[in-house]
C-alpha atoms as a PDB file:
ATOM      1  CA  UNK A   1      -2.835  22.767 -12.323  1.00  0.00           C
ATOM      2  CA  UNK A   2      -2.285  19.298 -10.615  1.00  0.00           C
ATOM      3  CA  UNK A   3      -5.329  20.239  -8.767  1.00  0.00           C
ATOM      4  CA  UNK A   4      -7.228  19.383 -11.753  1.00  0.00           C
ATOM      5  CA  UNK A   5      -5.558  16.303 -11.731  1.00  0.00           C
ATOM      6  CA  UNK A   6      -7.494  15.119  -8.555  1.00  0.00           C
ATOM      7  CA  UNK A   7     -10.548  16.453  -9.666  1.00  0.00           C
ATOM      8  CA  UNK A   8     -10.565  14.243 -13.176  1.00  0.00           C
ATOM      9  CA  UNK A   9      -9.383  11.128 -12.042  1.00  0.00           C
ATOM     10  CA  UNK A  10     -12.512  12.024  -8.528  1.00  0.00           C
ATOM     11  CA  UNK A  11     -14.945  12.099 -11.478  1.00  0.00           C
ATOM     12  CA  UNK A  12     -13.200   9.234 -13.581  1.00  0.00           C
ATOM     13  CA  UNK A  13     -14.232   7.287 -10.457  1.00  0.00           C
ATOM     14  CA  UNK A  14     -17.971   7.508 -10.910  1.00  0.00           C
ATOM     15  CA  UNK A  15     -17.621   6.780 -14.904  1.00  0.00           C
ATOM     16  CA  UNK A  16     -16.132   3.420 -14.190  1.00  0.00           C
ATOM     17  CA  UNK A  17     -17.909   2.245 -11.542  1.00  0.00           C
ATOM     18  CA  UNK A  18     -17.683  -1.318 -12.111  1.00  0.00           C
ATOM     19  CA  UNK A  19     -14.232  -1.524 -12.385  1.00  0.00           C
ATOM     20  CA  UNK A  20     -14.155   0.079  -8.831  1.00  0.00           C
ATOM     21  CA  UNK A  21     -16.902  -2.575  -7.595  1.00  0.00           C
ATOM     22  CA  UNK A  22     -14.627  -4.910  -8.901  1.00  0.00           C
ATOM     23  CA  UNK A  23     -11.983  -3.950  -6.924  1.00  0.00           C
ATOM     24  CA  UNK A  24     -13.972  -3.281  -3.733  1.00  0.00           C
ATOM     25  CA  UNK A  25     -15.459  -6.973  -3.702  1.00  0.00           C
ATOM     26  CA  UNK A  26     -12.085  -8.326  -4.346  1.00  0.00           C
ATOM     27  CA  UNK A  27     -11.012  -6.603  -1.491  1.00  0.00           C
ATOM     28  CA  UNK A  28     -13.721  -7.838   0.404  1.00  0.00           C
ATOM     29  CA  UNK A  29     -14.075 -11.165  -0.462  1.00  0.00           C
ATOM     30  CA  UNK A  30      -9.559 -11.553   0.976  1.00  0.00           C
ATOM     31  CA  UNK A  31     -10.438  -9.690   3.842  1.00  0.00           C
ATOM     32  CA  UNK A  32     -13.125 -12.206   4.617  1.00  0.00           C
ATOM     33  CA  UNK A  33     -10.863 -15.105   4.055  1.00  0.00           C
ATOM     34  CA  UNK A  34      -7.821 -14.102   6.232  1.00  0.00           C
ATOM     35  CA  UNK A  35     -10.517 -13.037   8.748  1.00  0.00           C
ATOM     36  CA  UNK A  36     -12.242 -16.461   9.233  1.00  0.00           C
ATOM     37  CA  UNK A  37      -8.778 -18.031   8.786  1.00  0.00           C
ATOM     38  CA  UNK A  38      -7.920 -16.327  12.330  1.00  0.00           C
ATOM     39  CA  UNK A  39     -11.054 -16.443  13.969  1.00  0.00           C
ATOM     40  CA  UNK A  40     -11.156 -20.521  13.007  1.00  0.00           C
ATOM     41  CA  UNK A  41      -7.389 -20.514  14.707  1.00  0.00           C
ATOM     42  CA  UNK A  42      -8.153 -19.065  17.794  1.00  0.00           C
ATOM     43  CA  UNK A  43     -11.020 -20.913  18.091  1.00  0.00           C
ATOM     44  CA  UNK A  44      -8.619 -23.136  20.840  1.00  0.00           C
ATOM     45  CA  UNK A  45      -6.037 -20.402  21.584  1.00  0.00           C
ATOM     46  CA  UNK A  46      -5.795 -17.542  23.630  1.00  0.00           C
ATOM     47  CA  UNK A  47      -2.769 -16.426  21.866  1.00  0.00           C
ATOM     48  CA  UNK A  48      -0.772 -17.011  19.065  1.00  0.00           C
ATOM     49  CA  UNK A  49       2.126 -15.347  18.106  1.00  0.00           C
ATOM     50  CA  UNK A  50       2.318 -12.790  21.214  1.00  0.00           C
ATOM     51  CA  UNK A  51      -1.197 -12.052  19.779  1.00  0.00           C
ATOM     52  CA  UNK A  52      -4.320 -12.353  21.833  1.00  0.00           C
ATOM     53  CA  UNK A  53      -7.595 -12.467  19.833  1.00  0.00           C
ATOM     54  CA  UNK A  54      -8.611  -8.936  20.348  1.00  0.00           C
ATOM     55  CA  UNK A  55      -5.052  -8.052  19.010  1.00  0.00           C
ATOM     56  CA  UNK A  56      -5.015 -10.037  16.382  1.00  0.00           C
ATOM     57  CA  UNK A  57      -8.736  -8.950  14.626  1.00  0.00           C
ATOM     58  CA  UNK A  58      -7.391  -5.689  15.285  1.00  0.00           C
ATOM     59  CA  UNK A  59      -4.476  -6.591  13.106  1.00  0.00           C
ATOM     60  CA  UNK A  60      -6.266  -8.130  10.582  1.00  0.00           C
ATOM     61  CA  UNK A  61      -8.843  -5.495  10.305  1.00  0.00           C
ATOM     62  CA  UNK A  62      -6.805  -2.356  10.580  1.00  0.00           C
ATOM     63  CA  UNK A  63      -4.306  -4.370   8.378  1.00  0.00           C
ATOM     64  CA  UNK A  64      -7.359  -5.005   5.326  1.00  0.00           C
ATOM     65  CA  UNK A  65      -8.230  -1.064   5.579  1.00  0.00           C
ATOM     66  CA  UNK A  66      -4.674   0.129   5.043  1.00  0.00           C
ATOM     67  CA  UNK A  67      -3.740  -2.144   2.048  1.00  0.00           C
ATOM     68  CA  UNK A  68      -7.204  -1.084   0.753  1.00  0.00           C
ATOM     69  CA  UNK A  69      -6.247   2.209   0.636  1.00  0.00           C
ATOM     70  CA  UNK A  70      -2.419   2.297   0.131  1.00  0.00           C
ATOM     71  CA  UNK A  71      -2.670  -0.748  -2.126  1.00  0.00           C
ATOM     72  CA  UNK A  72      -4.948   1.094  -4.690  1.00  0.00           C
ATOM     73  CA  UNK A  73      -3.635   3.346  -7.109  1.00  0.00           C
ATOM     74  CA  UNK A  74      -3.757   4.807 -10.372  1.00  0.00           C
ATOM     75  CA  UNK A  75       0.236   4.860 -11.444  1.00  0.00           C
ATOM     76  CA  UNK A  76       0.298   1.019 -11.748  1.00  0.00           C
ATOM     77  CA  UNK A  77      -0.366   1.864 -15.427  1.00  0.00           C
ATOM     78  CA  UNK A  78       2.969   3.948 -15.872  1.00  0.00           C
ATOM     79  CA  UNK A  79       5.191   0.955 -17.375  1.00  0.00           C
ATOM     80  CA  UNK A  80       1.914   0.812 -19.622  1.00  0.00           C
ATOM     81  CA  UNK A  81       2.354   4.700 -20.581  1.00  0.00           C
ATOM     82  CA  UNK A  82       6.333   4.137 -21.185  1.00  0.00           C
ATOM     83  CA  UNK A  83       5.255   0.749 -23.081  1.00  0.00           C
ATOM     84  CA  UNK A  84       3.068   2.706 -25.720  1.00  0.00           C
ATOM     85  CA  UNK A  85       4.661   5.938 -26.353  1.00  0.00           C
ATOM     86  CA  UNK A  86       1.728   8.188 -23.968  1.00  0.00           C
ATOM     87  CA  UNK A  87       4.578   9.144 -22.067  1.00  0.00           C
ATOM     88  CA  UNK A  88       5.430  11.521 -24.653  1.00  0.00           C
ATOM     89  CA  UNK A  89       2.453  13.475 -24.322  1.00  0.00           C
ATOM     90  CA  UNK A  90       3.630  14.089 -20.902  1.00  0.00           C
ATOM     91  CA  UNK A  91       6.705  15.108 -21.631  1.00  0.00           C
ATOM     92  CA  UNK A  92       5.580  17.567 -23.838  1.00  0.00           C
ATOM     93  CA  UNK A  93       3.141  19.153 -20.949  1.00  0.00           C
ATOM     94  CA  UNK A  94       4.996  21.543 -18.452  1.00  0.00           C
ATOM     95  CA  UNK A  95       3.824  19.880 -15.739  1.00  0.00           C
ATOM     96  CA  UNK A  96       5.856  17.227 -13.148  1.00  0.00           C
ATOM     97  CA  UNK A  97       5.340  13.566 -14.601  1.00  0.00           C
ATOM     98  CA  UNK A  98       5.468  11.670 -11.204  1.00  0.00           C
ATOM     99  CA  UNK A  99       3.541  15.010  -9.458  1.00  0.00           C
ATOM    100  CA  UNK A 100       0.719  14.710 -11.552  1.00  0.00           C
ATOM    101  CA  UNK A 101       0.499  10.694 -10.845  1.00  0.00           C
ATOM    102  CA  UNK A 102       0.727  11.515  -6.967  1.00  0.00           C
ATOM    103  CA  UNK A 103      -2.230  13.504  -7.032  1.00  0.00           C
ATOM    104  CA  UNK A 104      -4.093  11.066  -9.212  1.00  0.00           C
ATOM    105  CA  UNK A 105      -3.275   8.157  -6.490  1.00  0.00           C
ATOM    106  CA  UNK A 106      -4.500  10.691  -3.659  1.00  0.00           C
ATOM    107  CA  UNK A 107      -8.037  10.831  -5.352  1.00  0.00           C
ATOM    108  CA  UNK A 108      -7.778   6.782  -5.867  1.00  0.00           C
ATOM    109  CA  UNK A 109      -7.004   6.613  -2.272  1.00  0.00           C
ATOM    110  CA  UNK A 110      -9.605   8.983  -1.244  1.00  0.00           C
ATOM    111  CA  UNK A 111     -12.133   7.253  -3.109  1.00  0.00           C
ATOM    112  CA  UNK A 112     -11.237   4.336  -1.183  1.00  0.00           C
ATOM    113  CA  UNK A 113     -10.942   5.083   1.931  1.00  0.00           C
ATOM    114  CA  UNK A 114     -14.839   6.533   2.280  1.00  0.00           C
ATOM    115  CA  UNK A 115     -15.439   2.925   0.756  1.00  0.00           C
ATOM    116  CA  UNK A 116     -13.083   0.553   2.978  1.00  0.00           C
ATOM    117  CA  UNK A 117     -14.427   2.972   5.964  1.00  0.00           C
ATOM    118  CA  UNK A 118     -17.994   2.302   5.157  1.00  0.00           C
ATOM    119  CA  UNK A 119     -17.912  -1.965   3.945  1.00  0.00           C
ATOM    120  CA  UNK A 120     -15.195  -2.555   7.381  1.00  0.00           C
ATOM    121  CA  UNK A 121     -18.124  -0.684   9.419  1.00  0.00           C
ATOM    122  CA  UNK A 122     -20.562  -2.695   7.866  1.00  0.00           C
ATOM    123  CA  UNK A 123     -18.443  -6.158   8.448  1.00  0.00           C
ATOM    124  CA  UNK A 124     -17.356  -5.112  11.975  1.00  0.00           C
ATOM    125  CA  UNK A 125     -21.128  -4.639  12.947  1.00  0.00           C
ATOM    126  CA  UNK A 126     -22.249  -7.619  11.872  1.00  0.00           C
ATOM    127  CA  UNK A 127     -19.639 -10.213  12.834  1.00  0.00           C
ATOM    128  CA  UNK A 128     -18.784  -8.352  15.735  1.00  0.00           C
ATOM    129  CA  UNK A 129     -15.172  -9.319  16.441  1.00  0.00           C
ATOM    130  CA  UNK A 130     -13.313  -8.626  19.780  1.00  0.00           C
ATOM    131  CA  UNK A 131     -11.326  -5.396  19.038  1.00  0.00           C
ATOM    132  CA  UNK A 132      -7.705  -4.241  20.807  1.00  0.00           C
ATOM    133  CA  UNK A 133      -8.588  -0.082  20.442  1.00  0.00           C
ATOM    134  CA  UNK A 134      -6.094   2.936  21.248  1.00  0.00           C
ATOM    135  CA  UNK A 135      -7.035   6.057  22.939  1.00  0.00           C
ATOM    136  CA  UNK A 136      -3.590   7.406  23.066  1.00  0.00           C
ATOM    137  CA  UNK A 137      -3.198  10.276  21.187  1.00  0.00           C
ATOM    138  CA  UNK A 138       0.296   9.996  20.763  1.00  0.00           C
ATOM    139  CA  UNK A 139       0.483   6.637  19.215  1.00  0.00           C
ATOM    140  CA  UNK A 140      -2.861   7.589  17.172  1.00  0.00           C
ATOM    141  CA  UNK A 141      -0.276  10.122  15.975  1.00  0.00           C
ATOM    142  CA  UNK A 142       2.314   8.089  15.111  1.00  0.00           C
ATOM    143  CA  UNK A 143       0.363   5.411  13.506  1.00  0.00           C
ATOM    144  CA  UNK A 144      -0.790   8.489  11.120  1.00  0.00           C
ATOM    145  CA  UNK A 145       2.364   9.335  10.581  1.00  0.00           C
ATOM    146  CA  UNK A 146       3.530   5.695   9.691  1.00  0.00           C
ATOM    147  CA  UNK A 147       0.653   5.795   7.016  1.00  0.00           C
ATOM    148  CA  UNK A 148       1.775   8.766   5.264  1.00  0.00           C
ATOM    149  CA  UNK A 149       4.878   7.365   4.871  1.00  0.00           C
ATOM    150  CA  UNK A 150       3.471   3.611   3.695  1.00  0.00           C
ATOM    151  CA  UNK A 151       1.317   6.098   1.138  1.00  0.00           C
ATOM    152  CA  UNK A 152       4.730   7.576  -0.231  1.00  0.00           C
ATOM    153  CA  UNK A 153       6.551   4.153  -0.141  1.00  0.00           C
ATOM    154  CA  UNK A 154       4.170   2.512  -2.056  1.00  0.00           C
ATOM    155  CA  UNK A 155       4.187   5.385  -4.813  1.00  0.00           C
ATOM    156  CA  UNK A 156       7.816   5.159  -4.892  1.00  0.00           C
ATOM    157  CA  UNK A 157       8.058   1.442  -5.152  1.00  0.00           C
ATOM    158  CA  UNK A 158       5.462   1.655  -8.246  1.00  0.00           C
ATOM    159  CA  UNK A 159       7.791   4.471  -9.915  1.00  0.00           C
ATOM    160  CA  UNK A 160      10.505   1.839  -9.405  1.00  0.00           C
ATOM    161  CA  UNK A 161       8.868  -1.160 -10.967  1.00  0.00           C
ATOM    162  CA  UNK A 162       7.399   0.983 -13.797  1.00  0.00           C
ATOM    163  CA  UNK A 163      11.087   2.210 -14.833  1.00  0.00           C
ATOM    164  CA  UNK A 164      11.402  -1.383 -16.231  1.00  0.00           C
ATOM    165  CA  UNK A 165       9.568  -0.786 -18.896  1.00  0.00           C
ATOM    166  CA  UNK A 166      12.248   1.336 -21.033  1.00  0.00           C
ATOM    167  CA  UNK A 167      14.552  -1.635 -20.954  1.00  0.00           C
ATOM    168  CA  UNK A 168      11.501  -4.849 -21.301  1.00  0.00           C
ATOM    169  CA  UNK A 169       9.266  -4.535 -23.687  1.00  0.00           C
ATOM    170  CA  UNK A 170       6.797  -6.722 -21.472  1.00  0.00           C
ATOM    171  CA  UNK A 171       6.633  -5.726 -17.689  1.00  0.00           C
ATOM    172  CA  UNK A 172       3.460  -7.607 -16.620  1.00  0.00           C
ATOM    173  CA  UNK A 173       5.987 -10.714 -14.819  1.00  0.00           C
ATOM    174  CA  UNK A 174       7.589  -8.684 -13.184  1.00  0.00           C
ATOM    175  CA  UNK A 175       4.525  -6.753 -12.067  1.00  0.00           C
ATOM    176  CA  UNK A 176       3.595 -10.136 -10.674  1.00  0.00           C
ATOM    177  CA  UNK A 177       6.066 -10.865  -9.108  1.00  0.00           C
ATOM    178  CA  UNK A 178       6.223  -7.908  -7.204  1.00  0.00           C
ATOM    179  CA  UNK A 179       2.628  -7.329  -6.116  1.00  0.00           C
ATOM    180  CA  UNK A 180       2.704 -11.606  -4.650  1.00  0.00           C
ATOM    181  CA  UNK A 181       5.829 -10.066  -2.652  1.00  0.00           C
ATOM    182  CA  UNK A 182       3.941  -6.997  -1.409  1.00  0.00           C
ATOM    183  CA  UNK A 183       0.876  -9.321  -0.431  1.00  0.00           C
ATOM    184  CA  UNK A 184       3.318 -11.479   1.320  1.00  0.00           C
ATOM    185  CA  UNK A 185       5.582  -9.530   2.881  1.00  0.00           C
ATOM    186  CA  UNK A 186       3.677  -6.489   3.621  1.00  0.00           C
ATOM    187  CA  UNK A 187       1.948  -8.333   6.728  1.00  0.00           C
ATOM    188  CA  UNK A 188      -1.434  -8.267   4.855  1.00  0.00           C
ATOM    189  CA  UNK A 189      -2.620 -11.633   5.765  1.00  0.00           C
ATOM    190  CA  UNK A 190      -0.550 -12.098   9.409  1.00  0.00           C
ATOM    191  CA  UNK A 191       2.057 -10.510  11.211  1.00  0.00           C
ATOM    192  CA  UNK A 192       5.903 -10.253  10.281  1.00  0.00           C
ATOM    193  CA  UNK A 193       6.672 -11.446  13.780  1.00  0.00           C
ATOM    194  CA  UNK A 194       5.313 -14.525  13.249  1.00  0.00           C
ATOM    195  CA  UNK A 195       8.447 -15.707  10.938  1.00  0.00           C
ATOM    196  CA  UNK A 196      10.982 -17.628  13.554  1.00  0.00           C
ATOM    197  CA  UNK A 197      14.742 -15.940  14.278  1.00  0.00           C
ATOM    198  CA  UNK A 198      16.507 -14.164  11.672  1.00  0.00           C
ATOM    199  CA  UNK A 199      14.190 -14.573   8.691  1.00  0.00           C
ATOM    200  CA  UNK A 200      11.469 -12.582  11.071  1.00  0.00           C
ATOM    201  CA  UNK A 201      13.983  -9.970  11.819  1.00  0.00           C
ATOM    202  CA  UNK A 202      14.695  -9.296   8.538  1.00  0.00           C
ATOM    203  CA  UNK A 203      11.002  -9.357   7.028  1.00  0.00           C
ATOM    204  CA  UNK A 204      10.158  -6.417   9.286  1.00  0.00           C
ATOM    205  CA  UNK A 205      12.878  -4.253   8.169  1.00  0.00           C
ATOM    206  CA  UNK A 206      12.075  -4.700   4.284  1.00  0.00           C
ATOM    207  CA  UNK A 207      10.368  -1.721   2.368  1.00  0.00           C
ATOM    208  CA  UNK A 208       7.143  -3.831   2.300  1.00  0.00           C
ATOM    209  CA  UNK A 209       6.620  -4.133   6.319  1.00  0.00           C
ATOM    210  CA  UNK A 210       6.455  -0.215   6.364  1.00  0.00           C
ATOM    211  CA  UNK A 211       3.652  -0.717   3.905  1.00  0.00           C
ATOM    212  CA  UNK A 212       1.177  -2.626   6.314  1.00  0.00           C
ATOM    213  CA  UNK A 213       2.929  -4.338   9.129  1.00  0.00           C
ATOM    214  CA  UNK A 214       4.966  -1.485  10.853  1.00  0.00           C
ATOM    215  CA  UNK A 215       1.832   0.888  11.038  1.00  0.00           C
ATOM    216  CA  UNK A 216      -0.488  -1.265  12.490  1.00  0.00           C
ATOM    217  CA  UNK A 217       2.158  -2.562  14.868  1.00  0.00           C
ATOM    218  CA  UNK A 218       2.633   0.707  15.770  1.00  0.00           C
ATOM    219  CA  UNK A 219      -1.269   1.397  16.986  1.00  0.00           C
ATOM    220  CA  UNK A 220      -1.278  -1.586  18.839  1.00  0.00           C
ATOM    221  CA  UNK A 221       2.051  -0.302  21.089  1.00  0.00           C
ATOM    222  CA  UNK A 222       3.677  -3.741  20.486  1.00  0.00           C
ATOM    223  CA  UNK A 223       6.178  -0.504  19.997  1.00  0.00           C
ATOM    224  CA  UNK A 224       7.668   1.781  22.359  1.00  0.00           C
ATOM    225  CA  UNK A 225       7.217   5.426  21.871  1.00  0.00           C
ATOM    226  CA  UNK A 226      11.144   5.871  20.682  1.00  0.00           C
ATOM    227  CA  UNK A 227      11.233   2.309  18.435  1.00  0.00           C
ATOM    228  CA  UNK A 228       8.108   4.011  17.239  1.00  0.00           C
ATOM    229  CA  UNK A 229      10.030   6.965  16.053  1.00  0.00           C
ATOM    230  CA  UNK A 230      12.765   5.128  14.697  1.00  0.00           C
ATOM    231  CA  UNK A 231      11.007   2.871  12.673  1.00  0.00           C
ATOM    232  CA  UNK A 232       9.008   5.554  11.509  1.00  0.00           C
ATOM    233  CA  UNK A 233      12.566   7.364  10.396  1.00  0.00           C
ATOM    234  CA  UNK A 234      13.953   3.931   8.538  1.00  0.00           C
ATOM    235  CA  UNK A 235      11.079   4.089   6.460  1.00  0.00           C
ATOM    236  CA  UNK A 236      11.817   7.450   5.162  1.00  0.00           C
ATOM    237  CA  UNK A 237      15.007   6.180   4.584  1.00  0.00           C
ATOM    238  CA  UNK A 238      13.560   4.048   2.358  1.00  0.00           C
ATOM    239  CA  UNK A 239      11.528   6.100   0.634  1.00  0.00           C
ATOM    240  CA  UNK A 240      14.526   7.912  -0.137  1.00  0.00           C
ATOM    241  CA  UNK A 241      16.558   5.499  -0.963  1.00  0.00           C
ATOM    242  CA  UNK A 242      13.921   3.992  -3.582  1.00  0.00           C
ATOM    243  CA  UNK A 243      13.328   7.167  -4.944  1.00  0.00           C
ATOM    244  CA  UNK A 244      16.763   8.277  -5.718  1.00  0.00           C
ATOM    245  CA  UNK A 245      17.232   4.152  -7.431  1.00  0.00           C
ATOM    246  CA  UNK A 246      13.956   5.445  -9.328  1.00  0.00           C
ATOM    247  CA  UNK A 247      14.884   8.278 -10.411  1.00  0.00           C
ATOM    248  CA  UNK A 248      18.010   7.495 -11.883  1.00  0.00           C
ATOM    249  CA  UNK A 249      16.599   4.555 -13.529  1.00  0.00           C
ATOM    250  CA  UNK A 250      14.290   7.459 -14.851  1.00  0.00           C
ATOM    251  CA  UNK A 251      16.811   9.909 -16.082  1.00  0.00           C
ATOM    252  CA  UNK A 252      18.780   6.885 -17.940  1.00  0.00           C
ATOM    253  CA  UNK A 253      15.337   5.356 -19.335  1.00  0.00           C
ATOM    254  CA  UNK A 254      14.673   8.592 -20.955  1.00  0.00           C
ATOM    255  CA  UNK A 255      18.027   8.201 -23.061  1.00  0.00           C
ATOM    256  CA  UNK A 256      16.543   5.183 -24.431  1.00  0.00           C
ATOM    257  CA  UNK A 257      13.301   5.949 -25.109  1.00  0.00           C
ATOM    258  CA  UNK A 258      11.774   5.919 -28.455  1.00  0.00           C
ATOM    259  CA  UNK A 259       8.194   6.608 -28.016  1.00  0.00           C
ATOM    260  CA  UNK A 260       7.115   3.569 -29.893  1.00  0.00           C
ATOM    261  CA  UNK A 261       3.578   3.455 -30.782  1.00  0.00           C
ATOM    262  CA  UNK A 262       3.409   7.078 -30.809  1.00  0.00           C
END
């Protein structure tokens, strides 16, 4: 059943095709920015940050790929669903709510990832930046298991924005507000460690570092095997922690609901 899921929003992919091109050159057009940003930075510098230059492209580049893929997904238009009474329809279906948005991000993300693969290749080739790559199996491990858990916190972290929507009747500031913070703060554009003292510290141990920052961190070994594991665990924790705040703010949105516009 949510197999079919997948499947329709695979093909729904191919129908709107310039939305997706939209999105891709988007995409393409920050990565390009933060790269030259970096490269016109080092231009004088052997290191910044702890960062040598092969580190840091690595950073940026690994860093572009994953927010392509964990930054694009389908359930973004929940609050939308709960705004105009579609939600009902759902309701009505016996068939999980949230499961059937999971496996609607998955084919988003799939989609994706053949396409940030292929355009990062492309890039890569042609402006041929000095590259930091691991061979280590075990941290090629971990880093895969940091991004499963980024893909997760990001899903949970749009279930929690979304719930607004029962109580607002428009969600699209907060919305705003929340994808400038996961932009920011997810270590898209540079990394966490850059922030001085305390405000650093705390940065990397906010839901949004797990997102971006931590993982790629991670591949480069700027983290021991065991602070590997541990962060890995705090952000499950999160997860966790997000989802139970979501789903309460679920379970008491659906006393107020009123399917308007249904």
């Amino acid at each position: 059943m949510y197999r079919q899921f997948f499947i329709n929003t695979f093909v729904e992919m191919f129908t709107y095709r310039a939305h997706f091109l939209l999105w891709r050159l988007r995409s393409i057009i920050a990565f390009l920015a933060v790269f030259f940003m970096w490269n016109a930075l080092f231009m004088q510098r052997e290191a910044i940050a702890g960062f040598t230059k092969p580190e840091m492209f690595t950073y940026v580049i690994l860093g572009a790929f994953l927010s392509m893929v964990i930054f694009s997904a389908k359930s973004g238009v929940i609050a939308d669903e709960i705004k105009d009474g579609t939600l009902s329809v759902y309701l009505m279906r016996p068939v999980g709510y949230f499961r059937s948005w999971f496996m609607r991000d998955a084919a988003d993300k799939l989609f994706n990832i053949g396409a940030s693969i292929l355009e990062l290749s492309v890039i890569i080739y042609l402006l041929a930046p000095p590259m930091s790559l691991s061979t280590d199996g075990v941290y090629l491990l971990l880093t895969m298991l940091s991004i499963c858990v980024a893909i997760v916190m990001f899903f949970v972290l749009q279930i929690a924005v979304a719930m607004a929507a029962f109580w607002l009747v428009e969600t699209w500031p907060i919305r705003f507000v929340y994808i400038v913070l996961i932009q920011f703060f997810a270590g898209v554009m540079f990394p966490l460690s850059i922030f001085p003292g305390i405000l650093g510290a705390i940065l990397q141990y906010t839901p949004f570092a797990y997102l971006v920052y931590i993982p790629v961190m991670i591949y480069l070994g700027k983290y021991d095997i065991l602070q590997s594991i541990v962060q890995i665990a705090i952000g499950i924790l999160w997860c966790i922690v997000i989802w139970i705040g979501a789903h309460i703010l679920w379970k008491k949105g659906l006393r107020l609901y009123s399917a308007v516009g249904r």
